[in-house]
C-alpha atoms as a PDB file:
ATOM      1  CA  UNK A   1       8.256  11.746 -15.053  1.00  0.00           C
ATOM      2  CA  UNK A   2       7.512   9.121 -12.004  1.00  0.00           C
ATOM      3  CA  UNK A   3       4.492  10.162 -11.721  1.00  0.00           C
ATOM      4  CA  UNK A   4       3.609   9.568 -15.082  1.00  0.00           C
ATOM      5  CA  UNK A   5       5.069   6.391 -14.983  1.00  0.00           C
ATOM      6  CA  UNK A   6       3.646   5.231 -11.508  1.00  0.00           C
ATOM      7  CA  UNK A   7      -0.249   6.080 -13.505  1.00  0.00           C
ATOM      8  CA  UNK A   8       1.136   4.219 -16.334  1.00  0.00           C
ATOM      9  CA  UNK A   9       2.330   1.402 -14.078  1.00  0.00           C
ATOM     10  CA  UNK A  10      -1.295   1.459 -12.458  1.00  0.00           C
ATOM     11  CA  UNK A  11      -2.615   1.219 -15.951  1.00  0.00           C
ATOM     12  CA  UNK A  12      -1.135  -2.416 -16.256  1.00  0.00           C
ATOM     13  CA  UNK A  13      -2.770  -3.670 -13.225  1.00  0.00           C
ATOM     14  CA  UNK A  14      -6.266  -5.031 -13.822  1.00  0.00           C
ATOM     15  CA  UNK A  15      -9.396  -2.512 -12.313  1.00  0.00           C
ATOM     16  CA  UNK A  16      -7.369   0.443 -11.758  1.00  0.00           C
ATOM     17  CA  UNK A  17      -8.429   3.863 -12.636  1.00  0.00           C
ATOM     18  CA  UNK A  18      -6.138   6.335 -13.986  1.00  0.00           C
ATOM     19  CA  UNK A  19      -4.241   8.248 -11.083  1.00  0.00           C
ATOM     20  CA  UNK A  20      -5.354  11.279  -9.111  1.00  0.00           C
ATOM     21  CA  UNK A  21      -4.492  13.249  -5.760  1.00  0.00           C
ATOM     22  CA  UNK A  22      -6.350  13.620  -2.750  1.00  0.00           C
ATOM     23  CA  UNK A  23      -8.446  16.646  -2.503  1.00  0.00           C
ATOM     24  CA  UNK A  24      -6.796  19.414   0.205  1.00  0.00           C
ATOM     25  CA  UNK A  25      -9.528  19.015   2.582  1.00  0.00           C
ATOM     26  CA  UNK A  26      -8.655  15.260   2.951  1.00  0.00           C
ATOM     27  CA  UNK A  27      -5.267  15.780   3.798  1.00  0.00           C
ATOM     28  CA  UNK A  28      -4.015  15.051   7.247  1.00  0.00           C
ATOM     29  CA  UNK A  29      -0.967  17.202   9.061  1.00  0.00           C
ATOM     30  CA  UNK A  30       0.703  14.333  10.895  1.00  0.00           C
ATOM     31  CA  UNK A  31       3.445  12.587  10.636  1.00  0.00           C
ATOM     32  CA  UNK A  32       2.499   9.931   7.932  1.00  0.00           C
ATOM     33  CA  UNK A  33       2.889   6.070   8.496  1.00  0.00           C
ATOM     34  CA  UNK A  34       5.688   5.068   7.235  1.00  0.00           C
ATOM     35  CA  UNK A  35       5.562   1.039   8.237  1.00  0.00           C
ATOM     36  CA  UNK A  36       3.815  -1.865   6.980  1.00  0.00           C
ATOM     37  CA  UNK A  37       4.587  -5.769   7.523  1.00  0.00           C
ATOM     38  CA  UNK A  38       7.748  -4.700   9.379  1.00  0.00           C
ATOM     39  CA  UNK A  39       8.543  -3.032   5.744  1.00  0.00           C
ATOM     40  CA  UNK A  40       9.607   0.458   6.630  1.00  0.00           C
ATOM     41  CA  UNK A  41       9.392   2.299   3.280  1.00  0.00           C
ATOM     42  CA  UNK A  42      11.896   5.128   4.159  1.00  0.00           C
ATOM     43  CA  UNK A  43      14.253   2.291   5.275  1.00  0.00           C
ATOM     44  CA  UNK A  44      14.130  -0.851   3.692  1.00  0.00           C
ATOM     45  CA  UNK A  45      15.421  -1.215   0.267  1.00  0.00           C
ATOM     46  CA  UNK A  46      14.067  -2.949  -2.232  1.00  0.00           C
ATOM     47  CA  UNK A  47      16.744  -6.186  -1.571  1.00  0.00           C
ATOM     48  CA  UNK A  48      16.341  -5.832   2.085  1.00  0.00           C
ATOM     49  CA  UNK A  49      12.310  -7.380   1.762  1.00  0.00           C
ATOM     50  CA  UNK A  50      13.276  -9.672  -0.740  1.00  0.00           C
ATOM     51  CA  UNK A  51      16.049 -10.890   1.668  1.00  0.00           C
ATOM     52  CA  UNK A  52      14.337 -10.828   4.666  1.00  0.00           C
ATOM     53  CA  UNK A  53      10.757 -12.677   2.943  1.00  0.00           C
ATOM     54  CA  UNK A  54      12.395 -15.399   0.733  1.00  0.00           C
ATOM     55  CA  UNK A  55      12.288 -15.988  -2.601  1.00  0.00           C
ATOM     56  CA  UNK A  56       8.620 -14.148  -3.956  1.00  0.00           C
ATOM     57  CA  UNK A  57       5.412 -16.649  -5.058  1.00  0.00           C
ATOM     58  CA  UNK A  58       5.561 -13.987  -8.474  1.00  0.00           C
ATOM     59  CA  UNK A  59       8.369 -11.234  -9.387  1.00  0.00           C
ATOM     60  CA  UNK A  60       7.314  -9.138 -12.431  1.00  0.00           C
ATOM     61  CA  UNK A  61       9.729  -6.408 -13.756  1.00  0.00           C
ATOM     62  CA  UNK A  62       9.195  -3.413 -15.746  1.00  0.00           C
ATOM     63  CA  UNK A  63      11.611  -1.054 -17.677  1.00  0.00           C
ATOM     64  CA  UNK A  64      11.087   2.411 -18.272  1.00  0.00           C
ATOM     65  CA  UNK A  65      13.448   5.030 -20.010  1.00  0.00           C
ATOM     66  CA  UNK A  66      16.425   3.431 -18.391  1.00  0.00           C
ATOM     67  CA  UNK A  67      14.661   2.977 -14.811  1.00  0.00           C
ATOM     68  CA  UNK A  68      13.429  -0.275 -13.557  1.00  0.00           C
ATOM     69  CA  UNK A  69      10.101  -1.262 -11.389  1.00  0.00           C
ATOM     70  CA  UNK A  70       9.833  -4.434  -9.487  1.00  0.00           C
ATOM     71  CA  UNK A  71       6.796  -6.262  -8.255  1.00  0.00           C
ATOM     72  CA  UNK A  72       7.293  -9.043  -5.789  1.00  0.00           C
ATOM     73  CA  UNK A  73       4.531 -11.139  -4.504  1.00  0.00           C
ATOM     74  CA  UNK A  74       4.429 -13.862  -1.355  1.00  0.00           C
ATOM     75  CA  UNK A  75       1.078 -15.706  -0.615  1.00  0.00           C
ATOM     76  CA  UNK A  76       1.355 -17.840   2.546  1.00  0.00           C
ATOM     77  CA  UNK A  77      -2.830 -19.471   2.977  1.00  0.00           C
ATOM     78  CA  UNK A  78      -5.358 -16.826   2.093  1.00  0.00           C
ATOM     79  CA  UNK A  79      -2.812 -14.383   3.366  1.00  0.00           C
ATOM     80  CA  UNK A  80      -0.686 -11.929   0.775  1.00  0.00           C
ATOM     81  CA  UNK A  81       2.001  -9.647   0.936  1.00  0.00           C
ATOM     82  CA  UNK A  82       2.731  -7.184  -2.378  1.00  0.00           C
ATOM     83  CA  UNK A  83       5.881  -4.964  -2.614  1.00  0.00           C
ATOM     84  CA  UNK A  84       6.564  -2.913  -5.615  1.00  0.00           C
ATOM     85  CA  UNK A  85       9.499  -0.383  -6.400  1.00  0.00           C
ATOM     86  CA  UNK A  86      12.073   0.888  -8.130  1.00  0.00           C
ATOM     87  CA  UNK A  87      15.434  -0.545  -8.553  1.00  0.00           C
ATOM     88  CA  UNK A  88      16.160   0.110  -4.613  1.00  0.00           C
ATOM     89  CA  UNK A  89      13.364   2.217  -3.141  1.00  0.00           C
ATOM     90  CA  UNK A  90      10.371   0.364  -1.515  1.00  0.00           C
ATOM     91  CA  UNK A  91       7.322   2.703  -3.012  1.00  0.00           C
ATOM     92  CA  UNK A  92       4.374   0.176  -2.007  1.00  0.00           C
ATOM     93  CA  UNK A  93       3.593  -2.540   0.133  1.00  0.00           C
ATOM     94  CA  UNK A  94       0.084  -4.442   0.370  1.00  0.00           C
ATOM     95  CA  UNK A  95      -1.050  -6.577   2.465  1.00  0.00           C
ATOM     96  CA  UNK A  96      -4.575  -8.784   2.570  1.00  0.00           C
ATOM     97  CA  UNK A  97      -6.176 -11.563   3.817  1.00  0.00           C
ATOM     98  CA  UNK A  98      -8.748 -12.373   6.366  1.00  0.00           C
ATOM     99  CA  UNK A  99      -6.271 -11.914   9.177  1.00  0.00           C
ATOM    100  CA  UNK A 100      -2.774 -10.738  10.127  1.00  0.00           C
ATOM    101  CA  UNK A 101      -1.252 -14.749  10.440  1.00  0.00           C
ATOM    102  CA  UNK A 102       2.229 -13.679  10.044  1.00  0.00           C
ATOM    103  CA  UNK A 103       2.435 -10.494   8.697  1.00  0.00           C
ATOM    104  CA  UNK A 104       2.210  -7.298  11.491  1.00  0.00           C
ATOM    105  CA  UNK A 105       0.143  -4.462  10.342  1.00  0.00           C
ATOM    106  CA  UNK A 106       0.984  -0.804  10.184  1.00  0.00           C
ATOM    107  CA  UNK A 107       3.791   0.991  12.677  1.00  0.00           C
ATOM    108  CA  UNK A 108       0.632   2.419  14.136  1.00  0.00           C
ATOM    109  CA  UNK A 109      -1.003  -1.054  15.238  1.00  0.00           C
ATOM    110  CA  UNK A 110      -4.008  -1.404  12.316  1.00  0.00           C
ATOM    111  CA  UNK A 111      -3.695  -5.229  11.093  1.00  0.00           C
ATOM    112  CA  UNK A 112      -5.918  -7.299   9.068  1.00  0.00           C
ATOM    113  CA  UNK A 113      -9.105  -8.267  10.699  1.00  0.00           C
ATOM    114  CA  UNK A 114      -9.465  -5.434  12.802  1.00  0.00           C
ATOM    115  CA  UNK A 115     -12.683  -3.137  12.700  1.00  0.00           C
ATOM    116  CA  UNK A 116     -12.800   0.023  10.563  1.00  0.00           C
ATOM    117  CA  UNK A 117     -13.402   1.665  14.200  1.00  0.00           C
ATOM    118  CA  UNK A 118      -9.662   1.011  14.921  1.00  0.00           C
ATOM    119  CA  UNK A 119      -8.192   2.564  11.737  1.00  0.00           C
ATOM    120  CA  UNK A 120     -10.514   6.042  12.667  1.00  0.00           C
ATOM    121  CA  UNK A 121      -8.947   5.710  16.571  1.00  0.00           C
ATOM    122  CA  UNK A 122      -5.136   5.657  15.192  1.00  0.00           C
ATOM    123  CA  UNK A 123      -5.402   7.751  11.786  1.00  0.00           C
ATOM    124  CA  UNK A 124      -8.984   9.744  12.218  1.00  0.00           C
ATOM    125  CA  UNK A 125     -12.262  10.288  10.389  1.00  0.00           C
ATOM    126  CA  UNK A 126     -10.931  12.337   7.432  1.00  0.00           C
ATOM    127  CA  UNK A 127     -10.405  10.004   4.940  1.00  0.00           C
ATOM    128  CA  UNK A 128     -11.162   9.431   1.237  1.00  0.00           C
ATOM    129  CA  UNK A 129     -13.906   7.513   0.557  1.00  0.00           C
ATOM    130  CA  UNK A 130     -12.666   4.913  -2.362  1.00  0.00           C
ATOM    131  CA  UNK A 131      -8.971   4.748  -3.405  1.00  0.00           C
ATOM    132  CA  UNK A 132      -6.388   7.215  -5.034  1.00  0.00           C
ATOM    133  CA  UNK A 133      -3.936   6.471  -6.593  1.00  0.00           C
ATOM    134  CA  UNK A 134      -4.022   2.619  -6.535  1.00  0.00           C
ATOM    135  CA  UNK A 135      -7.071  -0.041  -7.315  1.00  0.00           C
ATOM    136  CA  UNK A 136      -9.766  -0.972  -5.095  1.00  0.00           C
ATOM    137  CA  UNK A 137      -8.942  -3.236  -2.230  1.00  0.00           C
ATOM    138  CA  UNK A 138     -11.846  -4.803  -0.510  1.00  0.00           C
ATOM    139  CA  UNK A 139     -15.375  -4.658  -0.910  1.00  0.00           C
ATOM    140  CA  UNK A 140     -14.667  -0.966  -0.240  1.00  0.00           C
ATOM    141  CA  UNK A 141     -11.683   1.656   0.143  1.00  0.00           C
ATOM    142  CA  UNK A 142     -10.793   4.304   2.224  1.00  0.00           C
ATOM    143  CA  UNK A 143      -7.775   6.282   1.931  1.00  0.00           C
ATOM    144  CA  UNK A 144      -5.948   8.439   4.542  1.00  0.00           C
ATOM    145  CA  UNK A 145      -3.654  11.297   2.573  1.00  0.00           C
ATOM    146  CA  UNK A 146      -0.662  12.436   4.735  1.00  0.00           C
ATOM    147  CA  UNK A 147       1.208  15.775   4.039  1.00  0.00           C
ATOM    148  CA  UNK A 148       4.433  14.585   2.281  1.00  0.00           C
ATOM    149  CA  UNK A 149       2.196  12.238  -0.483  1.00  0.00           C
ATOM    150  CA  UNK A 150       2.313   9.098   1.876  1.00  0.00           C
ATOM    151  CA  UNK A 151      -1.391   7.200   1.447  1.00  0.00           C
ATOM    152  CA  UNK A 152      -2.847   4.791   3.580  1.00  0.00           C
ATOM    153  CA  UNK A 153      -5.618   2.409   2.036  1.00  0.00           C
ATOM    154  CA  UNK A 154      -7.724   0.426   3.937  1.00  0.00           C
ATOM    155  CA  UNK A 155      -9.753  -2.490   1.919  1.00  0.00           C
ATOM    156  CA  UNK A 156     -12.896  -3.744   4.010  1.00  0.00           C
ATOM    157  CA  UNK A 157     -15.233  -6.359   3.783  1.00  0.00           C
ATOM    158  CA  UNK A 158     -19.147  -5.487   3.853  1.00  0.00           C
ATOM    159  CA  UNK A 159     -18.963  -5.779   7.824  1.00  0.00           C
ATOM    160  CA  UNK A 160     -16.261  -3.196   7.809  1.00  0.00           C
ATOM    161  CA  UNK A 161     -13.753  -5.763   8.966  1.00  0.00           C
ATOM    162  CA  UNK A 162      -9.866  -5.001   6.929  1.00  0.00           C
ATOM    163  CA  UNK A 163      -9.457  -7.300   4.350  1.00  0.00           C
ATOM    164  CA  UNK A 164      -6.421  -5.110   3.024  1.00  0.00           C
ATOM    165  CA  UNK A 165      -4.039  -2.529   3.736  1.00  0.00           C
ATOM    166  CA  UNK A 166      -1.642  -0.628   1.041  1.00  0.00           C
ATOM    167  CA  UNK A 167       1.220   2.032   2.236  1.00  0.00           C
ATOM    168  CA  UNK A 168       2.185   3.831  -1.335  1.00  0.00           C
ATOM    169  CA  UNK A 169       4.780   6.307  -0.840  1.00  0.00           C
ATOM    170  CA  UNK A 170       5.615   8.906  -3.712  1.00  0.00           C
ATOM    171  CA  UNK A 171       8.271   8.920  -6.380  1.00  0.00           C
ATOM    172  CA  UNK A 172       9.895  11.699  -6.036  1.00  0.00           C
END
């Protein structure tokens, strides 16, 4: 059922495609990343990031069968921070902008700004080309696909400069 409803969430959002996996030979056998604006997705709850980040610019809420998905928003400049999740769990946090300002990037060190070279020296070359299971971020997207679901998405500019970066963690 989640991920029906995380394709039917998708839906909602403006320019995404419907939802699909990452083909096996794109799939990476490390650990995934698990970190994103200090937002650990296995940790922080839901109320923990609104807590810690303030009172959101935008909050939208959607009910499903009894369950409940929560988008928060926080814009700061040209600089934005997404979270969205289920009543507790943290399931995805974006980040984008033309550089980090306040925000930190991933637990690995990529941050807004940096070159497309420095997301291939921490996560690789095998990547999707365009985006999975989430919209287009950047003039382009590429997507690393970790083991356990996890997917990174990098959104560049046409000088291959990170304009974006999205952590989506599955449902289930």
């Amino acid at each position: 059922m989640r991920p029906i409803f995380l394709a039917f969430v998708a839906s909602l959002l403006p320019g995404v495609m419907a939802a699909s996996e990452c083909p096996r030979d794109k799939i990476l056998s490390g650990a995934a990343e698990t970190s994103l604006a200090g937002i650990d997705v296995h940790r922080d709850k839901m109320p923990d990031v609104r807590q810690r980040f303030g009172k959101p610019s935008k909050a939208k809420w959607i009910l499903d069968e009894g369950s409940s998905w929560a988008k928060y928003k926080w814009v700061r400049d040209q600089t934005a921070l997404g979270v969205s999740g289920s009543k507790d769990d943290t399931h995805i946090v974006q980040v984008s902008g033309p550089e980090p300002k306040e925000l930190p990037g991933t637990g690995k060190g990529l941050a807004l700004g940096d070159p497309f070279a420095r997301a291939e020296a921490l996560y690789g070359s095998t990547y999707v080309d365009g985006f999975v299971t989430g919209p287009e971020i950047g003039e382009k997207t590429r997507t690393y696909c970790f083991a356990d679901g996890t997917e990174l998405s990098v959104g560049l500019d046409d000088a291959d400069r990170v304009t974006a970066i999205r952590l989506t963690v599955p449902t289930d």
